[in-house]
Protein backbone atom coordinates (compact mmCIF):
# COMPACT_ATOMS: atom_id res chain seq x y z
CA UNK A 1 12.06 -28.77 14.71
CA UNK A 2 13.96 -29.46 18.09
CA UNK A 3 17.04 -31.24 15.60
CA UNK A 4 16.69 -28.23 13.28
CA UNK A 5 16.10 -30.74 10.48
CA UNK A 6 13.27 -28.98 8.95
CA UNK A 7 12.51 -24.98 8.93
CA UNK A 8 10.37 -23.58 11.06
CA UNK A 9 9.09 -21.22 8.01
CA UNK A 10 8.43 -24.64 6.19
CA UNK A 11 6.18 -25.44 8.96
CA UNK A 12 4.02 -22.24 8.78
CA UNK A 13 3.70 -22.62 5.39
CA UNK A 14 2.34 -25.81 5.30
CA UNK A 15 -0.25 -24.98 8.15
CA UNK A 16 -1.09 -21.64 6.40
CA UNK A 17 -1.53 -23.85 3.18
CA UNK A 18 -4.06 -26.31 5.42
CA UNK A 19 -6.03 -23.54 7.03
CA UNK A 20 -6.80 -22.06 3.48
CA UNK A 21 -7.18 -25.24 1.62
CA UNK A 22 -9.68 -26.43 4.56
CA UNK A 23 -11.99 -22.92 4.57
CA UNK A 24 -11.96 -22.52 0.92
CA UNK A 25 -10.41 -25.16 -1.02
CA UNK A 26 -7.10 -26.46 -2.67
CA UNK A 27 -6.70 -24.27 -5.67
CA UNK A 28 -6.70 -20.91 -3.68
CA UNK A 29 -4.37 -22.57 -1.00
CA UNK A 30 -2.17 -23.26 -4.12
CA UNK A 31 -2.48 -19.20 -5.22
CA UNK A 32 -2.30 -18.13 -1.54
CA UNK A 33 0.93 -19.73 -1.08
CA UNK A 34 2.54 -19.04 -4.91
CA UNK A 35 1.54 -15.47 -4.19
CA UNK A 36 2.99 -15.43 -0.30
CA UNK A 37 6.32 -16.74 -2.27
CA UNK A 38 6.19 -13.74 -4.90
CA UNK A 39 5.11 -11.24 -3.11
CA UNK A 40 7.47 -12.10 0.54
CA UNK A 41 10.35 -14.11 -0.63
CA UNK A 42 11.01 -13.43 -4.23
CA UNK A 43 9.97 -9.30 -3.80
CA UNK A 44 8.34 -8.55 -6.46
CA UNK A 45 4.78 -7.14 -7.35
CA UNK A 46 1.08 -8.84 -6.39
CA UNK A 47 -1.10 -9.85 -8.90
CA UNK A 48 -3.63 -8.12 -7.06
CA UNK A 49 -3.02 -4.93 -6.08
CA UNK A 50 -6.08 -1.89 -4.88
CA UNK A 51 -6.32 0.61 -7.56
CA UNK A 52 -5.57 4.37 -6.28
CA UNK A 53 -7.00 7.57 -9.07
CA UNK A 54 -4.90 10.40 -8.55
CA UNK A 55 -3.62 13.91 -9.85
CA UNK A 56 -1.31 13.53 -12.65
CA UNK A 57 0.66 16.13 -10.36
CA UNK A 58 0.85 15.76 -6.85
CA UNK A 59 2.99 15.67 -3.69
CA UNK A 60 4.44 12.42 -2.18
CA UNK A 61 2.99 13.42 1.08
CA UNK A 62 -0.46 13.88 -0.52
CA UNK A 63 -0.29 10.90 -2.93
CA UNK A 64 0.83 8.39 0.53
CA UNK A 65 -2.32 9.83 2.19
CA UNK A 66 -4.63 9.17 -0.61
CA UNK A 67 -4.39 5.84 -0.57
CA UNK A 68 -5.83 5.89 3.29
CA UNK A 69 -3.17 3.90 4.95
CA UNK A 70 -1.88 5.78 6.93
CA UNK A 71 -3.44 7.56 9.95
CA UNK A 72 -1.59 10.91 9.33
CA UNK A 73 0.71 13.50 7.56
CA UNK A 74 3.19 13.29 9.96
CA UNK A 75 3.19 9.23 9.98
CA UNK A 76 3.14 9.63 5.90
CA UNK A 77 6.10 12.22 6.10
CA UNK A 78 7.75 9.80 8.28
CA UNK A 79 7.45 7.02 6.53
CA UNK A 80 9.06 8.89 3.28
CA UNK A 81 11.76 9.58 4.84
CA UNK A 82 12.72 6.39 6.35
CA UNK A 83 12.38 5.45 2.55
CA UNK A 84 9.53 3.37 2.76
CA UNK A 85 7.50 4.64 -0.01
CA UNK A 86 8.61 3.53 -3.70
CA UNK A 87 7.10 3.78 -6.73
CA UNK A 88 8.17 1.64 -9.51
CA UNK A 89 10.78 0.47 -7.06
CA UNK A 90 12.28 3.83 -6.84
CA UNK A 91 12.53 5.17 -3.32
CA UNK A 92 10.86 8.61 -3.01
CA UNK A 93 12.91 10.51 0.30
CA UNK A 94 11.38 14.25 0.38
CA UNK A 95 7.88 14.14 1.10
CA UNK A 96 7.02 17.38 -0.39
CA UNK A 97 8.68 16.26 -3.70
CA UNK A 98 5.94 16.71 -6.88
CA UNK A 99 5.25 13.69 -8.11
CA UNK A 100 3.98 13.15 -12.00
CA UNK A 101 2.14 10.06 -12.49
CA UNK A 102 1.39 9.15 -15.82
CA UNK A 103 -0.95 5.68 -14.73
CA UNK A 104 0.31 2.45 -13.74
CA UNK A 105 2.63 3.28 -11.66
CA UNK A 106 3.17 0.97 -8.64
CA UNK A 107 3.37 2.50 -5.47
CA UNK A 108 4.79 0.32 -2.43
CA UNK A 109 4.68 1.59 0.87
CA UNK A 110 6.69 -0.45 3.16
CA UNK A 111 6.82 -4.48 2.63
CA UNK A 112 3.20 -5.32 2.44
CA UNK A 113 1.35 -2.23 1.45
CA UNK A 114 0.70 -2.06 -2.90
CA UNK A 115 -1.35 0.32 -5.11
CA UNK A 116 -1.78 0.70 -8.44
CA UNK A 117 -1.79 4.04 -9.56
CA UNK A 118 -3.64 5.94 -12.48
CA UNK A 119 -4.82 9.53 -13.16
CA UNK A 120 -8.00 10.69 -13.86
């Protein structure tokens, strides 16, 4: 790495790839890894993603503190409008904004945080 001839990224990968492949075996290394790529460097949707019931009407603010990942209103209204919460890849930006989901909707919160979302 000193010579810059291979990536540190590369690197991490690999041992990531190891580490998984040694606790569990090869073929979940291999989805580990295709899924890191998807998911981090490509940007699109997981496979596996936890599944959230809600209102078919409902507030942003209410909807980003359903899904219990956040600690509070004020960190969920803050996080809307930074524009970290999209669903469907559209950004929502007031948090008090009625929402109507009509089920399998995607809602991303941040980079690493997915739900799936349906009504009940």
């Amino acid at each position: 790495m000193k010579n810059n001839s291979i990536n540190p990224r590369d690197v991490k990968m690999r041992l990531a790839y190891e580490i998984v492949k040694f606790f569990h075996n090869e073929e979940k290394a291999e989805y580990a890894q295709n899924e890191f790529i998807k998911v981090f460097q490509k940007k699109n949707i997981p496979d596996e993603m936890k599944e959230i019931i809600v209102e078919k009407n409902i507030s942003a603010i209410d909807l980003v503190m359903k899904t219990k990942s956040v600690s509070s209103r004020s960190e969920a209204k803050r996080l809307i409008n930074q524009g970290a919460v999209k669903i469907n890849d559209v950004k929502i930006d007031d948090p008090f904004q009625l929402l109507e989901i009509n089920g399998d909707e995607v809602l991303r919160i941040g980079k690493r945080r997915f739900f799936k979302l349906n009504t009940n």
